[in-house]
C-alpha atoms as a PDB file:
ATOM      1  CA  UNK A   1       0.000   0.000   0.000  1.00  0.00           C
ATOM      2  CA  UNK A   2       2.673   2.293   0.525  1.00  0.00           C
ATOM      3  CA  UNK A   3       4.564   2.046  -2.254  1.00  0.00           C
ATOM      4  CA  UNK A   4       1.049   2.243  -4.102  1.00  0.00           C
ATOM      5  CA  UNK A   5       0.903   5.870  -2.587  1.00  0.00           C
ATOM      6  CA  UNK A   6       4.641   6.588  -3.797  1.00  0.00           C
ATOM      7  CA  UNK A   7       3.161   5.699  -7.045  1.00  0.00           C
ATOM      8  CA  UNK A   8       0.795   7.423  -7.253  1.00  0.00           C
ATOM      9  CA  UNK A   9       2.402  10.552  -5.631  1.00  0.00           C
ATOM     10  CA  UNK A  10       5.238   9.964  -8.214  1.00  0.00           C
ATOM     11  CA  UNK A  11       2.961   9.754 -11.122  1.00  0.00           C
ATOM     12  CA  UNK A  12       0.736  12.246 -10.471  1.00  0.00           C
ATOM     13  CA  UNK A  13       3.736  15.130  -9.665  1.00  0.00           C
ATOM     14  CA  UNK A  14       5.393  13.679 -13.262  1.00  0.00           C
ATOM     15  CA  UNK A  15       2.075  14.456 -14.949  1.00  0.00           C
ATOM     16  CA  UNK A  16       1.612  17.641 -13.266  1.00  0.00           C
ATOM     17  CA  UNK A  17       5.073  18.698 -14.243  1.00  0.00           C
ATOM     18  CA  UNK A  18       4.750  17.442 -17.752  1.00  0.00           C
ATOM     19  CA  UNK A  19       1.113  19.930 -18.187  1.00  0.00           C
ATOM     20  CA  UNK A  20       2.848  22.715 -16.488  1.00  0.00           C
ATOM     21  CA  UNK A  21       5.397  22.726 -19.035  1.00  0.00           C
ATOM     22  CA  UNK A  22       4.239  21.623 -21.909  1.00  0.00           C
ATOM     23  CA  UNK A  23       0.795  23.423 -21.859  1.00  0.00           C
ATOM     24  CA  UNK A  24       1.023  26.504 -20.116  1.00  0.00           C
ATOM     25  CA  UNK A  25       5.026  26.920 -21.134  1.00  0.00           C
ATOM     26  CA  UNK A  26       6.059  27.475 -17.702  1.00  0.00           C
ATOM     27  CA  UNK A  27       9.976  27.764 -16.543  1.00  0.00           C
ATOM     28  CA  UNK A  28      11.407  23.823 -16.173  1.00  0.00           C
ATOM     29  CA  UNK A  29      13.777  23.018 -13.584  1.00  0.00           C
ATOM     30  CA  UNK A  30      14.514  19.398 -12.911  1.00  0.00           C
ATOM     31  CA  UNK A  31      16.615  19.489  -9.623  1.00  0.00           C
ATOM     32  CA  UNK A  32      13.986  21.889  -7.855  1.00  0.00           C
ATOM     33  CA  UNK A  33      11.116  18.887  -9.295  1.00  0.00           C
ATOM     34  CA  UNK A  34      12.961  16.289  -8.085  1.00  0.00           C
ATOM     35  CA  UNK A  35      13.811  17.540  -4.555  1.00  0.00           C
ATOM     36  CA  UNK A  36       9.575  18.481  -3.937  1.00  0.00           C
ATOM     37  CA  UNK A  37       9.021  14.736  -5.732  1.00  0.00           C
ATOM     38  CA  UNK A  38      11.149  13.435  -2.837  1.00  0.00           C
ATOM     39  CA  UNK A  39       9.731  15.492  -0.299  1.00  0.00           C
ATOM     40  CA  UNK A  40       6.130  14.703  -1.367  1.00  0.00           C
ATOM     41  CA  UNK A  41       6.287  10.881  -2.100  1.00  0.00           C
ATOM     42  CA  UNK A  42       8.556  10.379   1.591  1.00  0.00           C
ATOM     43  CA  UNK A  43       5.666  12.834   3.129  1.00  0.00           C
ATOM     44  CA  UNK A  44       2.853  10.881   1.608  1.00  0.00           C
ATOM     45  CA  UNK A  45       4.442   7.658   2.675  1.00  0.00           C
ATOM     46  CA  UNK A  46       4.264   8.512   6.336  1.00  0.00           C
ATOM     47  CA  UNK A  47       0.713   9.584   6.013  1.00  0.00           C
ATOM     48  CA  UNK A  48       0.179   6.459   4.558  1.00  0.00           C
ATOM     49  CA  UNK A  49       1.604   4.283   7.360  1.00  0.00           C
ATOM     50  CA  UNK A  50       0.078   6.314  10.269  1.00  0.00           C
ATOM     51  CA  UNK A  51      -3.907   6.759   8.404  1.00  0.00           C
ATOM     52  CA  UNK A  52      -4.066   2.782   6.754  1.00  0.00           C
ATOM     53  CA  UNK A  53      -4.075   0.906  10.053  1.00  0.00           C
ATOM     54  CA  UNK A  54      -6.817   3.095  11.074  1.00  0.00           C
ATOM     55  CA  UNK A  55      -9.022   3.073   8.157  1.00  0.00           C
ATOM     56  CA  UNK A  56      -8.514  -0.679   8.119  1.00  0.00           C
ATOM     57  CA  UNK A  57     -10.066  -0.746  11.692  1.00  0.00           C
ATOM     58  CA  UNK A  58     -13.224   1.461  10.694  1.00  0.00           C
ATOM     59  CA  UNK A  59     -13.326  -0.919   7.553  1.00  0.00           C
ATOM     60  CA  UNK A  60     -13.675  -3.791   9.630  1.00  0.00           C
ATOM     61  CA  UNK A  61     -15.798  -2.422  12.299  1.00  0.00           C
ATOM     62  CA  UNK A  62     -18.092  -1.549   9.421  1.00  0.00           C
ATOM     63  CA  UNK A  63     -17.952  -4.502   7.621  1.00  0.00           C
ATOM     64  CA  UNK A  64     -18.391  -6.415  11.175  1.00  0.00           C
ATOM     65  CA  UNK A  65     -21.902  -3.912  11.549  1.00  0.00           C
ATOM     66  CA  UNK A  66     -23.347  -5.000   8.123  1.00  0.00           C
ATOM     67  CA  UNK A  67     -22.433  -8.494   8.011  1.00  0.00           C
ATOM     68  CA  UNK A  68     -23.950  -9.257  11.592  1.00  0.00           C
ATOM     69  CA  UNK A  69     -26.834 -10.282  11.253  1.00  0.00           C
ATOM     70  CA  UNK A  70     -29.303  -8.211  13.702  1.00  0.00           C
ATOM     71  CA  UNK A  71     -32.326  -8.564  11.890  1.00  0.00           C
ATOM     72  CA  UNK A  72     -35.290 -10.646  13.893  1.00  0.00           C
ATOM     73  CA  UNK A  73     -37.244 -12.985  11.199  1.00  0.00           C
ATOM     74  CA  UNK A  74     -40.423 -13.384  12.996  1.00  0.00           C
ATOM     75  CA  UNK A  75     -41.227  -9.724  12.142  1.00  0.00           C
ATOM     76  CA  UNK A  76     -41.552 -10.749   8.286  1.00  0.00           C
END
């Protein structure tokens, strides 16, 4: 999952980059992408590893609260 994020991060800032340039003809400067790339795709990561576990847990406690099955027959 976390190197999913990185991914993503990675992709998305690449593509981002690519539009800036390209499209609106803005100044390119690779070292000055790179070093924010780094800096958002290590920043991301660390969300990534502190939020998962916990959105895991409301996953399951969710899951656990729709798959239980609560519902009394005899009213039907």
């Amino acid at each position: 999952m976390i190197l999913l994020t990185i991914g993503a991060t990675v992709g998305t800032e690449i593509f981002i980059y690519l539009y800036k340039g390209l499209v609106l003809s803005s100044n390119i400067e690779i070292l000055a992408f790179i070093k924010i790339l780094i800096i958002e795709a290590i920043y991301n990561g660390l969300l990534t590893i502190i939020l998962y576990p916990l959105m895991q847990k409301c996953g399951y406690k969710i899951e656990r609260i729709f798959k239980n099955p609560q519902i009394l027959t005899r009213y039907f």
